[in-house]
C-alpha atoms as a PDB file:
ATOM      1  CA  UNK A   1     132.431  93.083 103.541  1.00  0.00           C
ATOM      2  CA  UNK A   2     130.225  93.655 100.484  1.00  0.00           C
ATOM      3  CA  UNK A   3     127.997  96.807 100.106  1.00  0.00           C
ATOM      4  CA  UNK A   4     124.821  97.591  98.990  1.00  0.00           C
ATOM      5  CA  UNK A   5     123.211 101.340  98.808  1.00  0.00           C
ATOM      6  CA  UNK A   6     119.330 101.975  98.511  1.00  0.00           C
ATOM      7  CA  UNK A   7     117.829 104.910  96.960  1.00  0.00           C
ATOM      8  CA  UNK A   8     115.145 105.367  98.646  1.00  0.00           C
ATOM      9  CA  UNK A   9     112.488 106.857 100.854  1.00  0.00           C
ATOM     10  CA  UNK A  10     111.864 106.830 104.767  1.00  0.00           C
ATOM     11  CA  UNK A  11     109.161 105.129 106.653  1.00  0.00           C
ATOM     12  CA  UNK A  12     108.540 106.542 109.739  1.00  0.00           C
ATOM     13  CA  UNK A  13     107.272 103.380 110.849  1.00  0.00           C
ATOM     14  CA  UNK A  14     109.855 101.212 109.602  1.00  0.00           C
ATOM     15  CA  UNK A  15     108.217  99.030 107.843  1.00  0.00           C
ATOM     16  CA  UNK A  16     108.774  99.732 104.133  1.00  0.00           C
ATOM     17  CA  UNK A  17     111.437 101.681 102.417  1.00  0.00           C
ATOM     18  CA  UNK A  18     115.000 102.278 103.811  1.00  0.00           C
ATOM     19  CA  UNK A  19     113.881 101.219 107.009  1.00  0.00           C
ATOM     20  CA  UNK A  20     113.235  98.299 105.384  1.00  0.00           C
ATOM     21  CA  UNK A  21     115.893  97.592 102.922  1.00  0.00           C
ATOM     22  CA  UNK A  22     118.750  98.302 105.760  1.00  0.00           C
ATOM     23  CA  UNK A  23     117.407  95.541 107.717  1.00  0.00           C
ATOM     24  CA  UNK A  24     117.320  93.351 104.543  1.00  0.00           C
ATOM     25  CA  UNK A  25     120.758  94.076 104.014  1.00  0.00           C
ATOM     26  CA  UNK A  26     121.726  93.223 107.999  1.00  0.00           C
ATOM     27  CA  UNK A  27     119.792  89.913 107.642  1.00  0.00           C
ATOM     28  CA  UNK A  28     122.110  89.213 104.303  1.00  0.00           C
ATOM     29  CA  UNK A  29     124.978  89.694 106.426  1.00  0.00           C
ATOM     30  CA  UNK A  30     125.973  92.997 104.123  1.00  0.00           C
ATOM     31  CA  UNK A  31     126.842  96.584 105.004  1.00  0.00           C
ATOM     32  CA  UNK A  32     124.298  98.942 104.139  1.00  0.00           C
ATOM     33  CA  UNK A  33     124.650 102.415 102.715  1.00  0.00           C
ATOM     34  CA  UNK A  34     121.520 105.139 101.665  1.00  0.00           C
ATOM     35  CA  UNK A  35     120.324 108.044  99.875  1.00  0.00           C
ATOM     36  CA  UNK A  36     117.197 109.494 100.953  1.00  0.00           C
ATOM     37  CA  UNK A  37     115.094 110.617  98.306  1.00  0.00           C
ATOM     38  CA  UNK A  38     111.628 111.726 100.271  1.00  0.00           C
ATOM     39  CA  UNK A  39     110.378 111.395 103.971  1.00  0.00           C
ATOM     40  CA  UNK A  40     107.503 110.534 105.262  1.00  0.00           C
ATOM     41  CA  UNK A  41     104.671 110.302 108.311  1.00  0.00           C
ATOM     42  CA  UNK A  42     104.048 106.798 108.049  1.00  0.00           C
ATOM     43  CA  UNK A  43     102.722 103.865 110.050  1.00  0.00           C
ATOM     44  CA  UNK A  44     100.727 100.941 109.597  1.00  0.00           C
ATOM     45  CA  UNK A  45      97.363 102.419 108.975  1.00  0.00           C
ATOM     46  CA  UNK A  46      98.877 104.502 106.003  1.00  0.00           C
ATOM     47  CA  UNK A  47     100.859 107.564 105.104  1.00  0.00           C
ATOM     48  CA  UNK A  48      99.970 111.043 106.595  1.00  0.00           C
ATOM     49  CA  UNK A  49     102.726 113.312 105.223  1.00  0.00           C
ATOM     50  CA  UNK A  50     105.335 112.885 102.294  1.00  0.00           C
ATOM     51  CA  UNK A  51     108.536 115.769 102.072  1.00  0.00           C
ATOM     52  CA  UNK A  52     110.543 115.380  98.706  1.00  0.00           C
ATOM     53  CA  UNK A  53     114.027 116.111  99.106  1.00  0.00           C
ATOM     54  CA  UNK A  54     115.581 118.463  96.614  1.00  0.00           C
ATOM     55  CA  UNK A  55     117.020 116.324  93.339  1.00  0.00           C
ATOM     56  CA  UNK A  56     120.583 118.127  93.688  1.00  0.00           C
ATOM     57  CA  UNK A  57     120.662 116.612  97.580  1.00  0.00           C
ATOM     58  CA  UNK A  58     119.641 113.189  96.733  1.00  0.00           C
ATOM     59  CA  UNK A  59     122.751 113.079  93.937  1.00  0.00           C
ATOM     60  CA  UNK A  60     124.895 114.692  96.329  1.00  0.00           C
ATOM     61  CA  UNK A  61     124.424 111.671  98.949  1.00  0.00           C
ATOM     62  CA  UNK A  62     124.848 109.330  95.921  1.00  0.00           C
ATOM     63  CA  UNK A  63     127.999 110.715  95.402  1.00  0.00           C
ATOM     64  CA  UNK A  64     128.894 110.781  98.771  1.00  0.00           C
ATOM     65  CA  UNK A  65     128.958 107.423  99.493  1.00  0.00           C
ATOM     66  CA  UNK A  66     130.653 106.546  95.552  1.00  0.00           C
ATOM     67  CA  UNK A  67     133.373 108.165  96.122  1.00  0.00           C
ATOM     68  CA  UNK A  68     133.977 106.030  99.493  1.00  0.00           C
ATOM     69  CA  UNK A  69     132.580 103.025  99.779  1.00  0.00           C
ATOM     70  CA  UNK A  70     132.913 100.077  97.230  1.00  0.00           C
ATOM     71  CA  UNK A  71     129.293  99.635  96.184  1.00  0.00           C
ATOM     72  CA  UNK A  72     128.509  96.402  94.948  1.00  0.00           C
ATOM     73  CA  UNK A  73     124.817  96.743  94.031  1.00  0.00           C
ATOM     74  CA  UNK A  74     121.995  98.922  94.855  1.00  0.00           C
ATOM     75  CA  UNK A  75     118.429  99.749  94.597  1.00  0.00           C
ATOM     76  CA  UNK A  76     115.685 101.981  94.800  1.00  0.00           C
ATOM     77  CA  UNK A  77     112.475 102.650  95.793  1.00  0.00           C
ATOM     78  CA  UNK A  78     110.035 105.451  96.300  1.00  0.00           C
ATOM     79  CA  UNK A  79     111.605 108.546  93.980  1.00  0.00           C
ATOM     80  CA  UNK A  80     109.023 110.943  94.159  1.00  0.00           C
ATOM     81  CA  UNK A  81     109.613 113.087  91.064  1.00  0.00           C
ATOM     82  CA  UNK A  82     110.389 113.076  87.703  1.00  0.00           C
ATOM     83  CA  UNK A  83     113.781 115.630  88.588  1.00  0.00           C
ATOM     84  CA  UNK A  84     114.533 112.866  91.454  1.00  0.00           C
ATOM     85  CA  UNK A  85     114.308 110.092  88.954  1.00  0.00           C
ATOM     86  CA  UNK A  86     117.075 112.279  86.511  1.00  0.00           C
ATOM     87  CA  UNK A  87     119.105 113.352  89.778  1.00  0.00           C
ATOM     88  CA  UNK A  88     119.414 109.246  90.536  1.00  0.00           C
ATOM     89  CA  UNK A  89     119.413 108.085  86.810  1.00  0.00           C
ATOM     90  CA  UNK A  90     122.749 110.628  86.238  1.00  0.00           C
ATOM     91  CA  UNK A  91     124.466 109.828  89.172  1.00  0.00           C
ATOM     92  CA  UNK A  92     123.948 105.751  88.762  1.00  0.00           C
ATOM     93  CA  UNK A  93     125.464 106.317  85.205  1.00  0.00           C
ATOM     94  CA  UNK A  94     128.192 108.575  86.403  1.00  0.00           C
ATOM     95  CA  UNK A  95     129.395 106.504  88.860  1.00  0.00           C
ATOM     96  CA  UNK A  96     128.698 103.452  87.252  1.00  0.00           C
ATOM     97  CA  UNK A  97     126.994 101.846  89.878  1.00  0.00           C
ATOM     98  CA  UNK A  98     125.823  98.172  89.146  1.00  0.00           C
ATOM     99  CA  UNK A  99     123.883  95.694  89.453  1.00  0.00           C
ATOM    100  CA  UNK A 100     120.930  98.334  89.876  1.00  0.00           C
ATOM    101  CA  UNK A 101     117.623  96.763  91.085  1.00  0.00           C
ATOM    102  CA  UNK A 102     114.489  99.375  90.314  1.00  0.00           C
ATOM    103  CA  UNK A 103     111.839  99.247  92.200  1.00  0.00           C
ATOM    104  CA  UNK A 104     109.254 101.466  90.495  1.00  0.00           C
ATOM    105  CA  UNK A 105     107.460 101.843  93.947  1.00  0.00           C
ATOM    106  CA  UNK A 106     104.357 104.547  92.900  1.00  0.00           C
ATOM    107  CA  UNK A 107     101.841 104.200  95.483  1.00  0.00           C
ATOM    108  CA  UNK A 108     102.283 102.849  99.429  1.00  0.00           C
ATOM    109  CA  UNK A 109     100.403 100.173 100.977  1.00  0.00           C
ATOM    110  CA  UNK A 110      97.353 102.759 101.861  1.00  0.00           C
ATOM    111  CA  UNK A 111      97.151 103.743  97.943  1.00  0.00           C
ATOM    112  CA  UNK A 112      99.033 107.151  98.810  1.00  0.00           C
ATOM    113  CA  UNK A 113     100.863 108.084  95.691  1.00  0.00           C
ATOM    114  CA  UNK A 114     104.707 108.520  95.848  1.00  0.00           C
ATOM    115  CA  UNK A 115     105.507 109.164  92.683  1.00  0.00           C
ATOM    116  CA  UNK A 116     104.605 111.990  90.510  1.00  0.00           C
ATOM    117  CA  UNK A 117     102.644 110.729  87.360  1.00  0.00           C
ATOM    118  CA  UNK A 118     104.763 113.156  85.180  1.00  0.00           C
ATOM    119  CA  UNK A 119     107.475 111.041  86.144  1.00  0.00           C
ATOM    120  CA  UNK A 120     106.362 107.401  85.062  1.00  0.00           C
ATOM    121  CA  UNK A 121     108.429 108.444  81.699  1.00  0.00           C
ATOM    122  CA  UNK A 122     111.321 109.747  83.559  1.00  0.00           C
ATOM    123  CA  UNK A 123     111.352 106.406  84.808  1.00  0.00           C
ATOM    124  CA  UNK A 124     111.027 104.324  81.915  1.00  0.00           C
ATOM    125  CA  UNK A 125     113.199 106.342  79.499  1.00  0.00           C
ATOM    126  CA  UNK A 126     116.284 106.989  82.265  1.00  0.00           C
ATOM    127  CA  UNK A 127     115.811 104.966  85.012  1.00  0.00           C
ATOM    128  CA  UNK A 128     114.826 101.580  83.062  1.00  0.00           C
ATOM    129  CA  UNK A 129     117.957 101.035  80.820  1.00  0.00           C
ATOM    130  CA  UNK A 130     120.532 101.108  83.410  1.00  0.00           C
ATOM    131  CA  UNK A 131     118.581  98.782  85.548  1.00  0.00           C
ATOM    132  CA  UNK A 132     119.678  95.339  85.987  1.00  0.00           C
ATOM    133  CA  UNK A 133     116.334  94.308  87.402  1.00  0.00           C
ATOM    134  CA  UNK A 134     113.372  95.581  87.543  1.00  0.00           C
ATOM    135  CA  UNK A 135     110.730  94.649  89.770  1.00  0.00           C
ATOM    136  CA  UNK A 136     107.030  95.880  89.313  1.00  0.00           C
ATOM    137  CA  UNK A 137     104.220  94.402  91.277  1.00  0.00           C
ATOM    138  CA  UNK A 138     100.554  93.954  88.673  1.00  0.00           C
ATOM    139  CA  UNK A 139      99.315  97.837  89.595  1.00  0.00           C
ATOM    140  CA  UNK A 140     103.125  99.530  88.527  1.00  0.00           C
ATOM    141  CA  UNK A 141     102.579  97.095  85.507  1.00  0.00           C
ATOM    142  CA  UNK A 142      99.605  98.436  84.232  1.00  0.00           C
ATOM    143  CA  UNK A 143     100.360 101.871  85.221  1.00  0.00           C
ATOM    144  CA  UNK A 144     103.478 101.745  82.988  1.00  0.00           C
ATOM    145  CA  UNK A 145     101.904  99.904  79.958  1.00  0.00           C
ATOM    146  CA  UNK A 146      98.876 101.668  80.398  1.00  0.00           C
ATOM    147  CA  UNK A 147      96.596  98.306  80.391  1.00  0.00           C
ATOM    148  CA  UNK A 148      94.981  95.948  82.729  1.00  0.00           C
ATOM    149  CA  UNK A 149      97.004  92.653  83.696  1.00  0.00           C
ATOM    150  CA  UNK A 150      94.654  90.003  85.249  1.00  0.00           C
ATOM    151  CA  UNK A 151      95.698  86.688  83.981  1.00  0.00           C
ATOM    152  CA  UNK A 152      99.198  85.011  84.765  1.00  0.00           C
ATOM    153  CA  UNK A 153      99.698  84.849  81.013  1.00  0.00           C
ATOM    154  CA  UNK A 154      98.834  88.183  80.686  1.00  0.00           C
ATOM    155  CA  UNK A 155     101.084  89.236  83.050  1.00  0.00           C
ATOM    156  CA  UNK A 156     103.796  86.664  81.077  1.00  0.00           C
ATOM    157  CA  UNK A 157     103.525  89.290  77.574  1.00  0.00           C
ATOM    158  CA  UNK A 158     103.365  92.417  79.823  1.00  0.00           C
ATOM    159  CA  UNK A 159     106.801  91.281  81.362  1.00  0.00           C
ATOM    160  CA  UNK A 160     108.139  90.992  77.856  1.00  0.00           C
ATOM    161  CA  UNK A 161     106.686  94.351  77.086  1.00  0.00           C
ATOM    162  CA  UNK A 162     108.518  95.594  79.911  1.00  0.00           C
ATOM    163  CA  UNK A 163     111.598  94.058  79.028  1.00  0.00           C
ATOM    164  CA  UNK A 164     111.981  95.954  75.700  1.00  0.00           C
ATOM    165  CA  UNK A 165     111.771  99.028  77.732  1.00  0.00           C
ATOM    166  CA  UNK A 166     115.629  98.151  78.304  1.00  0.00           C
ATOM    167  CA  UNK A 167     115.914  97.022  81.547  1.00  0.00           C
ATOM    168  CA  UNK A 168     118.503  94.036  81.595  1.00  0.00           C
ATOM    169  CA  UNK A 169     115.520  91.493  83.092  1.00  0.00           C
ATOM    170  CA  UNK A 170     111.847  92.154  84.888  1.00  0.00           C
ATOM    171  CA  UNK A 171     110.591  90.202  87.930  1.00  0.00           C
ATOM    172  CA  UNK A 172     106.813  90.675  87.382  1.00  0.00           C
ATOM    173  CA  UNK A 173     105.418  90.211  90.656  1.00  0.00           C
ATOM    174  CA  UNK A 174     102.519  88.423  91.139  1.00  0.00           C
ATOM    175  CA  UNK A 175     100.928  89.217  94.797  1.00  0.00           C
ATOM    176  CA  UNK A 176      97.978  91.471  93.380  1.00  0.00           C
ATOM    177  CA  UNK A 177      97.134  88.722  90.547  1.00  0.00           C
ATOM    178  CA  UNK A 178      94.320  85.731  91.944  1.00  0.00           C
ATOM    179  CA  UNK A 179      95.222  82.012  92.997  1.00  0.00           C
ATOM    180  CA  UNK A 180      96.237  80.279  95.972  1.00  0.00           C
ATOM    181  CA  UNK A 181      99.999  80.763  94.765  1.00  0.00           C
ATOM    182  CA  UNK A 182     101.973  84.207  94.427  1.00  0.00           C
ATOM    183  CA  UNK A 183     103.638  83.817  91.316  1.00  0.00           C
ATOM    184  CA  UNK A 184     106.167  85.756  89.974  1.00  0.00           C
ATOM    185  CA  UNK A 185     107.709  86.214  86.609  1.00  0.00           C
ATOM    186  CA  UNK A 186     111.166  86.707  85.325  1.00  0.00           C
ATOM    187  CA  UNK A 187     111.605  87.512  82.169  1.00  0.00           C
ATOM    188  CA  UNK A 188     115.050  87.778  80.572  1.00  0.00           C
ATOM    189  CA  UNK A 189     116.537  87.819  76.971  1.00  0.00           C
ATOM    190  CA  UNK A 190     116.465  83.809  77.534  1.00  0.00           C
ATOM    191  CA  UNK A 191     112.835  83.799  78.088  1.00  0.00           C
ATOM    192  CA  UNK A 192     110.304  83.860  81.306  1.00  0.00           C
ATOM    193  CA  UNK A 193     110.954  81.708  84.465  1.00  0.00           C
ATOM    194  CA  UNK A 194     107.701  81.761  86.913  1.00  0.00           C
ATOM    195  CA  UNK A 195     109.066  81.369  90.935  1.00  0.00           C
ATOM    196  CA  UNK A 196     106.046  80.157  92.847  1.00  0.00           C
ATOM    197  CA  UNK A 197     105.127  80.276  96.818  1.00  0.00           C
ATOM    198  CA  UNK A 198     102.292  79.361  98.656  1.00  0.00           C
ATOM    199  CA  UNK A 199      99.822  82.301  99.422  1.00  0.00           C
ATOM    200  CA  UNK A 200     100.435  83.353 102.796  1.00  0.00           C
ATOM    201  CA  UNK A 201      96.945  84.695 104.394  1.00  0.00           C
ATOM    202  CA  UNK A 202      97.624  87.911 106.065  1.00  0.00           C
ATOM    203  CA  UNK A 203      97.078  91.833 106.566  1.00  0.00           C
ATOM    204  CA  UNK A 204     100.996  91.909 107.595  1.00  0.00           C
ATOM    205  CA  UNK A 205     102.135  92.501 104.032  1.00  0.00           C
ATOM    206  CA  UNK A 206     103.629  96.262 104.684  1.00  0.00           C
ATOM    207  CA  UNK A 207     107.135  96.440 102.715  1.00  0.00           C
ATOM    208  CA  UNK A 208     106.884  93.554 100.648  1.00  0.00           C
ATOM    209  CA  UNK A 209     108.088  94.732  97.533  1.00  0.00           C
ATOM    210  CA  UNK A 210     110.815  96.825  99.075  1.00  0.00           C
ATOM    211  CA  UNK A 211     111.731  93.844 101.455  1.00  0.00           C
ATOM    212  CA  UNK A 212     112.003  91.462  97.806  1.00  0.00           C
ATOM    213  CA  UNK A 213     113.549  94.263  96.148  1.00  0.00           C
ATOM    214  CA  UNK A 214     116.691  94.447  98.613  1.00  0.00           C
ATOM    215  CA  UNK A 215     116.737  91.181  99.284  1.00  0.00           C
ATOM    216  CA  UNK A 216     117.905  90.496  95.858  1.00  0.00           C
ATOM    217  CA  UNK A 217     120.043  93.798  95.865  1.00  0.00           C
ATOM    218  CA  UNK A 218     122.340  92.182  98.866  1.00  0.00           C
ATOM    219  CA  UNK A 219     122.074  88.660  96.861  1.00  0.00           C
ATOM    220  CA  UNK A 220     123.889  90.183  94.302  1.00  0.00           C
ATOM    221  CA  UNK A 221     125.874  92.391  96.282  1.00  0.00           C
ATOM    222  CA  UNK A 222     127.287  88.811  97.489  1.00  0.00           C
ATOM    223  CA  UNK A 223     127.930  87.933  94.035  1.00  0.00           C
ATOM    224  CA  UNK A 224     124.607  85.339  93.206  1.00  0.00           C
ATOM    225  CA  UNK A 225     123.305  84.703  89.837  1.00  0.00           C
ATOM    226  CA  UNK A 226     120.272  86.373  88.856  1.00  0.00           C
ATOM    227  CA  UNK A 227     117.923  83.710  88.761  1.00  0.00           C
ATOM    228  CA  UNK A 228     119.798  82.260  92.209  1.00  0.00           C
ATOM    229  CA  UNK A 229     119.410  85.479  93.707  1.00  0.00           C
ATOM    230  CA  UNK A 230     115.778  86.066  92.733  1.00  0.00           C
ATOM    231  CA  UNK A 231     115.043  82.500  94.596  1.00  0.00           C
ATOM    232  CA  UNK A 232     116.319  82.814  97.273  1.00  0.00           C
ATOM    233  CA  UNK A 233     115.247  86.516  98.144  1.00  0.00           C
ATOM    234  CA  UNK A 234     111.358  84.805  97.143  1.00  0.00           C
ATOM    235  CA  UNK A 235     111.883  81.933  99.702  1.00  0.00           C
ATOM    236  CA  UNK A 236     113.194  84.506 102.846  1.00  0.00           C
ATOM    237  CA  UNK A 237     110.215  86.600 101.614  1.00  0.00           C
ATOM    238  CA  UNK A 238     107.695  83.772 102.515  1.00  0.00           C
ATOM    239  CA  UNK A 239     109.275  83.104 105.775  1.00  0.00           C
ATOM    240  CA  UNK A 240     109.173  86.786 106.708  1.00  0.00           C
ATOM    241  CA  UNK A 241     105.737  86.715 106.205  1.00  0.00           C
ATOM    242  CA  UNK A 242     104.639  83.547 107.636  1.00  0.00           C
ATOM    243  CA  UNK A 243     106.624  84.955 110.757  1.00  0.00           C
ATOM    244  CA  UNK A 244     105.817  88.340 110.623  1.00  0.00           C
ATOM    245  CA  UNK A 245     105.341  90.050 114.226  1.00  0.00           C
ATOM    246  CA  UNK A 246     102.278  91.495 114.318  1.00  0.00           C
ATOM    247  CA  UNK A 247     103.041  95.028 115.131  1.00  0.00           C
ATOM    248  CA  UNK A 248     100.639  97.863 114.259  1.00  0.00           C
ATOM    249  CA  UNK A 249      96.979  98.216 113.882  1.00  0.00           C
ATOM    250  CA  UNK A 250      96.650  98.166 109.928  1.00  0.00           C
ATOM    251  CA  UNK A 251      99.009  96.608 107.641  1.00  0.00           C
ATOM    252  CA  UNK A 252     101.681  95.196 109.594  1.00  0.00           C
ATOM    253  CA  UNK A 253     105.721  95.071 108.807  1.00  0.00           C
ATOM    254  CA  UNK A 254     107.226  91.695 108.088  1.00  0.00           C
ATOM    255  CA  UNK A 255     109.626  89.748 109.773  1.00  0.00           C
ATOM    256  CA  UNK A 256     112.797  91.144 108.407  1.00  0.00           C
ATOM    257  CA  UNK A 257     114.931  89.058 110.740  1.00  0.00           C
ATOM    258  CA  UNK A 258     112.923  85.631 109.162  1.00  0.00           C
END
């Protein structure tokens, strides 16, 4: 059985973060392992608490499950803090743990920041080059280039831009940009592939990017291409939120089962 570990935090509701990815990973048919980086009071209508875990702790469950379990690809999420980002950057490069997907998840659904903005360079500088995907959505764009992205080819040179931050490819995502498609961009040394989907109308949209994000983690756990793996995780995406539940009174969870 392949394994995948996210780095990542909690959602009380289970909608988003390693809630979230472990369900991904069950859906993929692959054995899920985490590290909790933060906690939080969390349902559909937003976040009402967040608890950061001390750096040294989140390492120590890193290593934990290293120096056990075969890890064939992981990913994170929500880190919190620029000493959580080092704590996960050293122990990734320590234990050599790859293919890494980075999510550089800063705010939650509700616009409740969840990561420090002292830690943006943390992220880019550490985190960035021993990522094997990255995976910003148009508002973690902008907040790491530090300009607005409203057109798709604007969003096409700002996932270039990103890529030169050393990250081994960037999937752009395109769910915050206009049209009646969501397009997203991958850009690799080879150049920029754009993987369309129709526009799915609705408020159930909680856990998206952490949902995509593992998705493709447990695609390559299984040993998929890149560009394969960044399909297919697109397509179940769609489905889980053409068939998402309906649970909650604000911004739903997706169908992680889809």
């Amino acid at each position: 059985m392949r394994v995948a570990l996210t780095i990542a935090g909690s959602d009380s509701g289970g909608g988003a973060g390693v809630q979230a990815d472990l369900k991904t990973f069950f859906r993929f048919g692959v054995y899920g392992a985490s590290a909790l980086t933060l906690v939080t009071a969390q349902n559909t209508l937003g976040v009402q608490g967040v608890e950061l875990l001390p750096a040294a702790f989140v390492g120590r469950q890193i290593q934990s499950v290293a120096e056990d379990l075969p890890i064939h690809a992981a990913k994170t999420g929500a880190l919190g803090s620029g000493e959580i980002v080092e704590a996960v950057a050293e122990a990734v490069a320590r234990h050599g743990i790859r293919p890494l997907v980075v999510d550089p998840v800063m705010v939650a659904k509700g616009g409740e920041p969840l990561l420090a903005p002292e830690a943006v360079q943390a992220l880019r500088e550490r985190l960035f080059p021993l990522a094997t995907l990255i995976t910003p959505n148009r508002l973690e764009a902008e907040a790491l280039l530090g300009r607005p992205i409203r057109t798709l080819q604007e969003a096409e040179e700002a996932a270039r831009e990103l890529l030169a931050l050393g990250p081994g490819a960037v999937l752009l995502k395109g769910g915050h940009l206009e049209g009646e498609e969501a397009v997203d961009l991958l850009a690799t040394p080879k150049g920029v592939l754009a993987f369309r989907a129709p526009r799915i109308p609705t408020r159930h949209t909680h856990g998206t990017g952490c949902t995509l994000s593992a998705a493709i983690a447990a695609l390559l756990a299984l040993g998929r291409p890149l560009e394969e793996a960044v399909a297919e995780a697109k397509a179940y995406l769609t489905r889980a939120l053409e068939t998402a539940p309906g649970l909650g009174h604000g911004h739903g969870p997706v169908n992680h089962f889809a």
